[in-house]
N, C-alpha and C. Protein backbone atom coordinates (compact mmCIF):
# COMPACT_ATOMS: atom_id res chain seq x y z
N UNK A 1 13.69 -21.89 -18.98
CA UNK A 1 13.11 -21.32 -20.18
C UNK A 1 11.84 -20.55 -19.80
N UNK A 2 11.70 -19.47 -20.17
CA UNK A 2 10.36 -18.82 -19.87
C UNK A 2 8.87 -18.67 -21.01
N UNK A 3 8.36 -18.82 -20.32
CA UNK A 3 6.93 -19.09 -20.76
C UNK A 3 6.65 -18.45 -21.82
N UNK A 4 5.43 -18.55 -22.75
CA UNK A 4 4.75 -17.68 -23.76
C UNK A 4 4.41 -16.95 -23.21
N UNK A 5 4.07 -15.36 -23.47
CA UNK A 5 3.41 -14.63 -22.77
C UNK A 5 1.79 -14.23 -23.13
N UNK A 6 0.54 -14.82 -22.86
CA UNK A 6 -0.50 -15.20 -23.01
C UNK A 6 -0.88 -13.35 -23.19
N UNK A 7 -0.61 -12.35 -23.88
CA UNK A 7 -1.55 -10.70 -23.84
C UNK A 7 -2.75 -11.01 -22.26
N UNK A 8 -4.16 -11.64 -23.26
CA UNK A 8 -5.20 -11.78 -22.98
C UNK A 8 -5.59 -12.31 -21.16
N UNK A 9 -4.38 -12.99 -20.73
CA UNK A 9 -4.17 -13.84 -19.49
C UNK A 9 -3.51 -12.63 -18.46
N UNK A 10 -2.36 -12.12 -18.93
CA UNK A 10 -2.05 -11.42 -18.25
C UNK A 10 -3.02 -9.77 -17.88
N UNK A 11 -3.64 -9.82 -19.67
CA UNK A 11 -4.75 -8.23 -18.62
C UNK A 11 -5.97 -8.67 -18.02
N UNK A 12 -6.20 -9.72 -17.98
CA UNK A 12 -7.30 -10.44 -16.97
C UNK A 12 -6.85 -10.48 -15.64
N UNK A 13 -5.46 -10.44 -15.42
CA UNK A 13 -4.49 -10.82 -13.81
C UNK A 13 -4.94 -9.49 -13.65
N UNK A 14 -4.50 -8.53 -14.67
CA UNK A 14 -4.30 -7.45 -13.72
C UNK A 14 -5.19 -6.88 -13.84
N UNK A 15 -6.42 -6.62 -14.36
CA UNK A 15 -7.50 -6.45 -14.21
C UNK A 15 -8.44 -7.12 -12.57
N UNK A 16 -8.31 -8.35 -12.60
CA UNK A 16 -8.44 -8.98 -11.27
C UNK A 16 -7.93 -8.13 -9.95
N UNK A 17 -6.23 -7.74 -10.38
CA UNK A 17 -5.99 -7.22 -9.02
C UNK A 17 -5.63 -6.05 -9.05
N UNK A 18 -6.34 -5.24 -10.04
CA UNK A 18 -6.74 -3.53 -9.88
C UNK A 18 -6.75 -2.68 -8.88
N UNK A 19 -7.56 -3.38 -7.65
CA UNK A 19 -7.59 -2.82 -6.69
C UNK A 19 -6.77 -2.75 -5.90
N UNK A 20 -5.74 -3.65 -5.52
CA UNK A 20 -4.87 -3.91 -4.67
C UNK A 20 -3.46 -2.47 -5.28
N UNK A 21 -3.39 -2.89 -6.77
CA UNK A 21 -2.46 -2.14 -7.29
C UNK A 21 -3.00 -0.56 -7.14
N UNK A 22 -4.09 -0.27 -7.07
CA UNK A 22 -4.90 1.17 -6.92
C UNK A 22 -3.78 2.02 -5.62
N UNK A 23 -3.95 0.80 -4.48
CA UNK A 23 -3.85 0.48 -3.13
C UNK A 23 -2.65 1.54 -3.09
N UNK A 24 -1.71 0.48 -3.68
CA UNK A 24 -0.02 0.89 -3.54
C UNK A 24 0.34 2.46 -3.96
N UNK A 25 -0.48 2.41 -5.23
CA UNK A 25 -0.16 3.66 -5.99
C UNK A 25 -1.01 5.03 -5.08
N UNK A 26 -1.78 4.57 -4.40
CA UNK A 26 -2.72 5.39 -3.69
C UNK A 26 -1.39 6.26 -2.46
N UNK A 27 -0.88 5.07 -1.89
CA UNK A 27 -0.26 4.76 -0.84
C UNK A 27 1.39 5.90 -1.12
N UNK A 28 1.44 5.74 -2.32
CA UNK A 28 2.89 6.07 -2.24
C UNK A 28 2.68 7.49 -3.43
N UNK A 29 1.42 7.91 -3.79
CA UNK A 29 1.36 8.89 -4.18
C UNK A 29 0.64 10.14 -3.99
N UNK A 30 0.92 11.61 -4.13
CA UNK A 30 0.60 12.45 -3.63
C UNK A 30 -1.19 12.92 -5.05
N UNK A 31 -0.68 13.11 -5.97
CA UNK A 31 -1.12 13.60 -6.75
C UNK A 31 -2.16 12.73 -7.63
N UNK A 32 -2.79 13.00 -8.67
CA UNK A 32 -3.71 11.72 -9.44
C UNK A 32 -2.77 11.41 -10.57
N UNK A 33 -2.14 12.40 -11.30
CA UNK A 33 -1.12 11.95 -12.46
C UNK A 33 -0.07 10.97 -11.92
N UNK A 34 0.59 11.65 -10.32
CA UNK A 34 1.69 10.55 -10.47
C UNK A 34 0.96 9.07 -9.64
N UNK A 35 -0.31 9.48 -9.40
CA UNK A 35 -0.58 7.50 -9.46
C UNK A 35 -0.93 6.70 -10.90
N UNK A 36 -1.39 7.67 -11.71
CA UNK A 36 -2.04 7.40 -12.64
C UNK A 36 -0.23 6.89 -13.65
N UNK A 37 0.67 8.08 -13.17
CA UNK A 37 2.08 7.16 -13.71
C UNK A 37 2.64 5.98 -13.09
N UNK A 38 2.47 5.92 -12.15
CA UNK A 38 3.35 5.19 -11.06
C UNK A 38 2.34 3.72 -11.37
N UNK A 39 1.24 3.57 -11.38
CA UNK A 39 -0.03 2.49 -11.67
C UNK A 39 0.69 1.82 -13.53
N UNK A 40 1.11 2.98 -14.23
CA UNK A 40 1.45 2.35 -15.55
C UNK A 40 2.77 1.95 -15.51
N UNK A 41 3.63 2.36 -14.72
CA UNK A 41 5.26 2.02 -14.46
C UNK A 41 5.09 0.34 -13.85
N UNK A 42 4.16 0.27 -13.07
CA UNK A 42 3.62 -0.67 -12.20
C UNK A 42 3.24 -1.71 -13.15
N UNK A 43 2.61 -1.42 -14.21
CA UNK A 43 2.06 -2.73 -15.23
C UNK A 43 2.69 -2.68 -16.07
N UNK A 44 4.01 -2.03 -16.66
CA UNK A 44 4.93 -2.35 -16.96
C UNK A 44 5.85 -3.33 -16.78
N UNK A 45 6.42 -2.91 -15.31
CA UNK A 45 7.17 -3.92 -14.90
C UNK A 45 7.19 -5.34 -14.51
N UNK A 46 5.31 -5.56 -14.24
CA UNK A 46 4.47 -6.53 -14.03
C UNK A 46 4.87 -7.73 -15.87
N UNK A 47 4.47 -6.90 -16.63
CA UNK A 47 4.62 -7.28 -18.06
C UNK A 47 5.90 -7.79 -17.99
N UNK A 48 7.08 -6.92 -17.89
CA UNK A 48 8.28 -7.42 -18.10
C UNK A 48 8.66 -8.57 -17.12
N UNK A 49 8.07 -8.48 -16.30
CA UNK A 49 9.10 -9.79 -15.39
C UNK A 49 7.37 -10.88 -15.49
N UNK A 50 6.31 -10.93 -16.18
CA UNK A 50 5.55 -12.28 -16.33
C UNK A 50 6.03 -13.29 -16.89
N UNK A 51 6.72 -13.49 -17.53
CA UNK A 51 7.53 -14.44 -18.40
C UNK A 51 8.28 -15.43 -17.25
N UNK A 52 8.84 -14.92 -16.62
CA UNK A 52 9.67 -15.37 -15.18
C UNK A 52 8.74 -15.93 -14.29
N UNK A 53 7.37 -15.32 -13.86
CA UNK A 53 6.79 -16.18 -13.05
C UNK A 53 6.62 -17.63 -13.19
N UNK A 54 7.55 -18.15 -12.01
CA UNK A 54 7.39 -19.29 -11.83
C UNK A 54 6.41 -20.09 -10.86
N UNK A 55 5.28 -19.41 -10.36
CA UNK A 55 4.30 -20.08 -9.19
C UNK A 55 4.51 -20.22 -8.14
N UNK A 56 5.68 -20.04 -7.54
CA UNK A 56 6.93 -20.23 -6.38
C UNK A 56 5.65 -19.80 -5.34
N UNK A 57 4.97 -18.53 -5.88
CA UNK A 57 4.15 -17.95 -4.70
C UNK A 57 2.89 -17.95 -5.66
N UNK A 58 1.57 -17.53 -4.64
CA UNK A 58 0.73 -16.79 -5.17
C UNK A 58 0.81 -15.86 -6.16
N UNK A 59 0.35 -15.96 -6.92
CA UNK A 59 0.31 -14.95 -8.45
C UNK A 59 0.24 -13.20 -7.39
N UNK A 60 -1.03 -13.10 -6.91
CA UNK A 60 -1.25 -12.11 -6.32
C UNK A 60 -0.03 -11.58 -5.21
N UNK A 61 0.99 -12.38 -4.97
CA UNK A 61 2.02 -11.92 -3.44
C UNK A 61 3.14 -11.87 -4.92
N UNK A 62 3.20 -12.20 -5.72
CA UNK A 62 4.54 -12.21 -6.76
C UNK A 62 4.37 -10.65 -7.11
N UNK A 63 2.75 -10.45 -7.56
CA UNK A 63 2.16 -8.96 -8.35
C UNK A 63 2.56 -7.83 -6.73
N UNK A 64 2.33 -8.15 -5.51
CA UNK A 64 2.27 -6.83 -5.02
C UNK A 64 3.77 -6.86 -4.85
N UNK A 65 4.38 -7.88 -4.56
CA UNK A 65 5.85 -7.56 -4.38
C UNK A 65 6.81 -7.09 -5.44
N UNK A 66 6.33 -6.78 -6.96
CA UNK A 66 6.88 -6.00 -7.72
C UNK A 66 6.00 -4.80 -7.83
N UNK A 67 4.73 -4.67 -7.33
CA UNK A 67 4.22 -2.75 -7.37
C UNK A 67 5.24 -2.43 -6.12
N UNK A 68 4.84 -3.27 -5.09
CA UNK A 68 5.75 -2.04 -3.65
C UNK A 68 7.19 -1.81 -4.26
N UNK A 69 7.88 -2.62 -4.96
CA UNK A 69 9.18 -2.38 -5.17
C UNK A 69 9.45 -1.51 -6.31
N UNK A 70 8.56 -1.59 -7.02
CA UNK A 70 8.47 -0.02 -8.37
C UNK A 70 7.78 0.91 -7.56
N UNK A 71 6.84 1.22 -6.48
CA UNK A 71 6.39 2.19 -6.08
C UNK A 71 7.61 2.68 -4.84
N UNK A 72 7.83 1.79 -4.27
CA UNK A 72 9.36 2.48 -3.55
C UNK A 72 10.64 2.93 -4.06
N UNK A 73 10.96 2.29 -5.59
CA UNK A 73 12.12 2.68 -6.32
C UNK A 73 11.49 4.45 -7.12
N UNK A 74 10.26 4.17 -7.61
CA UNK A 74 9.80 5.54 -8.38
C UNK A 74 9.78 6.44 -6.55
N UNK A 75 9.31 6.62 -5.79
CA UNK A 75 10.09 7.41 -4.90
C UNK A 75 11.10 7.94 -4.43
N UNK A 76 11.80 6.97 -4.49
CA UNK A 76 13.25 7.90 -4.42
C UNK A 76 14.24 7.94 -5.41
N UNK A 77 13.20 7.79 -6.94
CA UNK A 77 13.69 8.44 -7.51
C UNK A 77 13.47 9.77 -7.92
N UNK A 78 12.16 10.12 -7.57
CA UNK A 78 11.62 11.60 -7.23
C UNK A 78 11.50 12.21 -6.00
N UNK A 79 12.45 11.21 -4.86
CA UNK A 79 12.33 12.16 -3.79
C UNK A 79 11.35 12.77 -2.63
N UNK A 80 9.80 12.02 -3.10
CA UNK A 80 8.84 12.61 -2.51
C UNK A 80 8.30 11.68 -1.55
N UNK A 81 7.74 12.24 -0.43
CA UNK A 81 7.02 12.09 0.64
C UNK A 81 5.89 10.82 0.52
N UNK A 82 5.88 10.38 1.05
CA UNK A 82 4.76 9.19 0.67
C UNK A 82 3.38 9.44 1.47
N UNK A 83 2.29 9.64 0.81
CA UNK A 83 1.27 10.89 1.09
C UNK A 83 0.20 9.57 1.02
N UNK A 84 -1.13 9.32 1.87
CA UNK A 84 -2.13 8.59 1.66
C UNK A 84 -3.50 9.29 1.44
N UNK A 85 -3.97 8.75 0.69
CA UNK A 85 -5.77 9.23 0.38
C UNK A 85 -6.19 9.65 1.16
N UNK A 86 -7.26 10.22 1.49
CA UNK A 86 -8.07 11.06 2.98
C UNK A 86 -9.53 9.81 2.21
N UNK A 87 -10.11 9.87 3.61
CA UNK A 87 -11.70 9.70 3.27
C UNK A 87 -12.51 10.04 2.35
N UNK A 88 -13.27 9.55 1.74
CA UNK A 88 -14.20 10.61 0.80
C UNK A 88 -15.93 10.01 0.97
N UNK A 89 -16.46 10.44 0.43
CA UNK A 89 -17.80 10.60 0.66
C UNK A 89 -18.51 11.10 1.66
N UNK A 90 -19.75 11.17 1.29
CA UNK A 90 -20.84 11.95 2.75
C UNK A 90 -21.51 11.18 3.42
N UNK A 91 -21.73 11.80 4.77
CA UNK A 91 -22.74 11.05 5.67
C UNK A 91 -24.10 10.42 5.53
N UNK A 92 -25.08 10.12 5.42
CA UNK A 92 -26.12 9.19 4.77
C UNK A 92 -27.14 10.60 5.61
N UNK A 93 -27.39 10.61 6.66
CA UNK A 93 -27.90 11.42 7.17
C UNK A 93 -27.45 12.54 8.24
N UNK A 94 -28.22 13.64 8.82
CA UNK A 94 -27.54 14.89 9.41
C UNK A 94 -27.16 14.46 10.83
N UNK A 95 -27.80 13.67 11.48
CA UNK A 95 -27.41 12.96 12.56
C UNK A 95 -25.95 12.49 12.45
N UNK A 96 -25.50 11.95 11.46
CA UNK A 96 -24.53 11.37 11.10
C UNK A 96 -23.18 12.13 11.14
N UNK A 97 -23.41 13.27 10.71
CA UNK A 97 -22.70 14.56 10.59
C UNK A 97 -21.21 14.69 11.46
N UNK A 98 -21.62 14.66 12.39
CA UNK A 98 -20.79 14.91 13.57
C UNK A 98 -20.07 14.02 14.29
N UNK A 99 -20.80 12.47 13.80
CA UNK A 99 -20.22 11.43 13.58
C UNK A 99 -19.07 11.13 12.60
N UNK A 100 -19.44 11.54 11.27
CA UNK A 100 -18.61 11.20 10.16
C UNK A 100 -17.55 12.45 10.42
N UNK A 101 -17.09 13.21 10.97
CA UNK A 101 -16.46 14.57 11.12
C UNK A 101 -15.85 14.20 11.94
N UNK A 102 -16.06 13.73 13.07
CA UNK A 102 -15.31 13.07 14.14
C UNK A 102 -14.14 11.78 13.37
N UNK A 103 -15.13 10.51 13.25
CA UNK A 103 -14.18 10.10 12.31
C UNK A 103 -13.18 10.44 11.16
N UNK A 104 -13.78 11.30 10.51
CA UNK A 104 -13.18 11.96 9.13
C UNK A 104 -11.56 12.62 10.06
N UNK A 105 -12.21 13.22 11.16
CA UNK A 105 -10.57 14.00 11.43
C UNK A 105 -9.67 12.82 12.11
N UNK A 106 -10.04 11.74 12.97
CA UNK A 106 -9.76 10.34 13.26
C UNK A 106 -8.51 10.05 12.08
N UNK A 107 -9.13 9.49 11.07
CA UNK A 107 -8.73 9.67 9.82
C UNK A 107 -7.57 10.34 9.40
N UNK A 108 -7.81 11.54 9.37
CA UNK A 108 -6.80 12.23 9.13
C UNK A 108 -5.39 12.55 10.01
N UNK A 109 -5.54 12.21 11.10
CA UNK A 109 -4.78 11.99 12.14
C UNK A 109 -4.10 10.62 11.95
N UNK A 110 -4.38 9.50 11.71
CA UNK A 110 -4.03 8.59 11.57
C UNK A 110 -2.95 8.49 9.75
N UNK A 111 -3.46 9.84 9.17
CA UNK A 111 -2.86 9.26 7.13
C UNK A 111 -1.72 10.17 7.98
N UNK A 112 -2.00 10.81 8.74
CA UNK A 112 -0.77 11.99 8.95
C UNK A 112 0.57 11.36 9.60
N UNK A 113 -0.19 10.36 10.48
CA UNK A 113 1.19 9.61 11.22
C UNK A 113 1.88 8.74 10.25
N UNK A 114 0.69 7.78 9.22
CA UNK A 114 1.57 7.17 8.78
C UNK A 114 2.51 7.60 7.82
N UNK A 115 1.87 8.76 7.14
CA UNK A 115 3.37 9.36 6.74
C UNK A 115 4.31 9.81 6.70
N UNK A 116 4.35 9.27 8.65
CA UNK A 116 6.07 9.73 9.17
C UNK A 116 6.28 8.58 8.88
N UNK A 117 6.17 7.21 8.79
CA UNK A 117 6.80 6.21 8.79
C UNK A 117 7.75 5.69 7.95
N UNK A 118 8.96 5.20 7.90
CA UNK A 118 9.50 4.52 7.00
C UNK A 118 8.96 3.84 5.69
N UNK A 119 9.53 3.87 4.70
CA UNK A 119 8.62 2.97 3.37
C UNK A 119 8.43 1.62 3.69
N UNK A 120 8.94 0.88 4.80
CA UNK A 120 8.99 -0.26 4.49
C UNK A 120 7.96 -0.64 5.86
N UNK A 121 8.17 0.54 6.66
CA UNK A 121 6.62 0.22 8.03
C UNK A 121 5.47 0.52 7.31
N UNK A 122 5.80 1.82 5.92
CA UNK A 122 4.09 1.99 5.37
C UNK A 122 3.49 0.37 4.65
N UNK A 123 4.63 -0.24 4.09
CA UNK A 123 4.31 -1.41 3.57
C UNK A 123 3.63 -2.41 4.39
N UNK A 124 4.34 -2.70 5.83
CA UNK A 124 3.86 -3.78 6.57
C UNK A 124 2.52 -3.56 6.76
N UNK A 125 1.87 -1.58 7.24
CA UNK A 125 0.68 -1.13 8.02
C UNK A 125 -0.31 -1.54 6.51
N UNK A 126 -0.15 -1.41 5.31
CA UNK A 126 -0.63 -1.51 4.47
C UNK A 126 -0.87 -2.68 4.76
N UNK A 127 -0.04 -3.48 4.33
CA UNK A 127 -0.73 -5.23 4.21
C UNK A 127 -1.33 -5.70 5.67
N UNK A 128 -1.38 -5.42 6.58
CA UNK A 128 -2.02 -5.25 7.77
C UNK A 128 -2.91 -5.18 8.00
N UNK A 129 -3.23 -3.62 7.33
CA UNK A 129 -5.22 -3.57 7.06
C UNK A 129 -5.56 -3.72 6.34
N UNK A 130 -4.69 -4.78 5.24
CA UNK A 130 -5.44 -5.35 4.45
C UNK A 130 -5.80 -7.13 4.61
N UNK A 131 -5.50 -7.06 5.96
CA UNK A 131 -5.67 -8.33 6.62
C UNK A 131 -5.11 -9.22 6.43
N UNK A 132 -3.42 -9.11 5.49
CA UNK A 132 -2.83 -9.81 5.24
C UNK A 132 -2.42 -10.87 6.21
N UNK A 133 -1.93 -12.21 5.98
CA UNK A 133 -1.46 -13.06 7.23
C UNK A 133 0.34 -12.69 7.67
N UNK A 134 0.65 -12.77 8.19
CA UNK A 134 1.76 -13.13 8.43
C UNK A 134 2.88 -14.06 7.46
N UNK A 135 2.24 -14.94 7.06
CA UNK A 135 2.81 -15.85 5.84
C UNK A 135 2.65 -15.06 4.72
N UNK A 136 2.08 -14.06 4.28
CA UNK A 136 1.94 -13.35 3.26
C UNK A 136 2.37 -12.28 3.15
N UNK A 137 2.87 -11.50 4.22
CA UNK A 137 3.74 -10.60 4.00
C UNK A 137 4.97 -10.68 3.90
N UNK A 138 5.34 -11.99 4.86
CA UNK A 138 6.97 -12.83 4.64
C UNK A 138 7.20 -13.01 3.58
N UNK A 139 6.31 -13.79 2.31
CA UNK A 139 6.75 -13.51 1.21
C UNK A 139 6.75 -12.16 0.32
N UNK A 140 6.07 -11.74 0.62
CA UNK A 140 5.88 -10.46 0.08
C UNK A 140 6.93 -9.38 0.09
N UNK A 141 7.55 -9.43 1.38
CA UNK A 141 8.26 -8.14 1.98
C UNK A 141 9.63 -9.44 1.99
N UNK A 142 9.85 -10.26 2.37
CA UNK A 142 11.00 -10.88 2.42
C UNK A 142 11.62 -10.91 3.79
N UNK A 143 10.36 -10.38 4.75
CA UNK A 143 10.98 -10.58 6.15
C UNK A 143 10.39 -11.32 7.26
N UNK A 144 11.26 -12.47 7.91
CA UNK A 144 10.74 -13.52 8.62
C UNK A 144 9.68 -12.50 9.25
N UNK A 145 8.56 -13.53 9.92
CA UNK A 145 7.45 -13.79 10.54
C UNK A 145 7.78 -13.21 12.43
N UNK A 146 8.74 -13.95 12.76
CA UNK A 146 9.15 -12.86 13.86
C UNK A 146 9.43 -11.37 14.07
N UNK A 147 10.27 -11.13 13.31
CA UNK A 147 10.83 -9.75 12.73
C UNK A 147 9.75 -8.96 12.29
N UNK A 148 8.83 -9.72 12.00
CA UNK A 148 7.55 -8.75 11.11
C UNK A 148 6.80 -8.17 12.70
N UNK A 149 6.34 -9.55 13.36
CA UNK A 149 5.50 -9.16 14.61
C UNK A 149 6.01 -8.48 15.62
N UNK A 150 7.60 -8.32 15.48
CA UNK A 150 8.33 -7.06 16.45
C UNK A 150 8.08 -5.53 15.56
N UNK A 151 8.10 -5.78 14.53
CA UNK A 151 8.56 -4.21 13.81
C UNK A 151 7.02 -4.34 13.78
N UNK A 152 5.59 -5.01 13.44
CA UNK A 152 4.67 -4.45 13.92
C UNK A 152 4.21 -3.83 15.00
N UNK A 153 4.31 -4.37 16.16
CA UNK A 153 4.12 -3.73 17.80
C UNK A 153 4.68 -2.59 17.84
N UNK A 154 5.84 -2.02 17.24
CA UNK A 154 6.70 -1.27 17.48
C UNK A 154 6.07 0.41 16.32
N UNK A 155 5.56 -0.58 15.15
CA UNK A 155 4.90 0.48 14.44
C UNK A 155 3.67 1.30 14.98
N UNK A 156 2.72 -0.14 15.89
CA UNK A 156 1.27 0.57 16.47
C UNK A 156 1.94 1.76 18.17
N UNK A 157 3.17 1.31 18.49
CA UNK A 157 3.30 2.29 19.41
C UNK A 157 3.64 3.74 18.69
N UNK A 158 4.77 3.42 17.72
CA UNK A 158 5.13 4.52 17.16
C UNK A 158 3.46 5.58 16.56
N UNK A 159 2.78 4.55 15.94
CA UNK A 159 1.55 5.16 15.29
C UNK A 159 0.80 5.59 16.46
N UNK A 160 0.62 5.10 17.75
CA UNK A 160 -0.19 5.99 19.08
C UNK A 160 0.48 7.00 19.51
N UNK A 161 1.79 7.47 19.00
CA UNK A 161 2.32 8.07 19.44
C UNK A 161 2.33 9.57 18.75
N UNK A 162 1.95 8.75 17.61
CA UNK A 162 2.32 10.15 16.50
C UNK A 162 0.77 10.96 16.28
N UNK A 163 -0.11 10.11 16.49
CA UNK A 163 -1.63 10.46 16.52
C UNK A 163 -1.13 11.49 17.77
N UNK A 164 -1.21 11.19 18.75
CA UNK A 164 -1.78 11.38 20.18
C UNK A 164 -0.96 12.85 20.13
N UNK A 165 0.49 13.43 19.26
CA UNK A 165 1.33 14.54 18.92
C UNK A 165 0.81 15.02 17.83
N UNK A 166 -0.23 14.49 16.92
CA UNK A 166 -0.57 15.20 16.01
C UNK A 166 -2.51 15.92 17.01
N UNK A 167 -3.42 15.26 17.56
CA UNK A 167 -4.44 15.10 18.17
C UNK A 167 -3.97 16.63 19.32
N UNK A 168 -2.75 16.80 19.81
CA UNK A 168 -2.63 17.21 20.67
C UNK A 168 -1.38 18.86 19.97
N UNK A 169 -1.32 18.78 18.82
CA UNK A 169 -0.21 19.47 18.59
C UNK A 169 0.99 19.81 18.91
N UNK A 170 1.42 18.60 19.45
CA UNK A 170 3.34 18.41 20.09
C UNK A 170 3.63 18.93 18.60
């Protein structure tokens, strides 16, 4: 039997994990409208399947494992490229300059590779730097803990690889 659905409880959840959901929609969108759609498709579907949460997991690993799976289904259902944020802001001081420019293109070398990657390597590199554990992406993504730490190694070569052809213009 599924639960009451508390309004007030549930926009406090997702209010709480705003940022994370920012994350995904950031991650898998090119433009500000289609995150700004893809973010409301996202708390949609969140709404429709709360009733069902059963605690099985973390509230927070139940919530990202239905954005990645509406942000990977709204992809191919439009077909598009999965594009990441660039850097933003300025250097604090002019010294800094040439520092933050260096990094800044760092940066950009790095959003460029990962958007050769598969949807489901952008997922792992995502929860990755987001310091996820290993136990938390298994539930999340649905793939053993071994399998994760091979298709990771395999992503940071692929990702030195694609820098070092983008850095170098192969």
């Amino acid at each position: 039997m599924q639960k009451q659905v508390n309004q007030d409880e549930f926009v406090a959840l997702v209010n709480q994990h705003r940022p994370m959901l920012f994350k995904v929609c950031n991650l898998y969108c090119r433009q500000e409208h289609e995150r700004q759609d893809l973010f409301q498709e996202i708390v949609i579907q969140l709404w429709r399947a709360y009733p069902g949460f059963r605690g099985d997991s973390k509230f927070s690993t139940w919530m990202y494992r239905i954005a990645l799976n509406t942000a990977i289904s709204d992809l191919r259902k439009k077909k598009h490229h999965i594009i990441t944020t660039e850097p933003d802001g300025l250097p604090d001081g002019i010294d800094d300059i040439q520092n933050y420019q260096e990094k800044e293109e760092k940066l950009k070398q790095l959003y460029a590779a990962i958007s050769q990657l598969t949807e489901i390597e952008k997922a792992i590199v995502m929860l990755y730097l987001e310091d996820r554990s290993y136990d938390e992406m298994e539930d999340i993504l649905g793939i053993n803990q071994n399998n994760l730490r091979v298709k990771m190694n395999r992503i940071k070569d692929k990702l030195r690889k694609l820098t070092k052809a983008v850095e170098y213009g192969s």
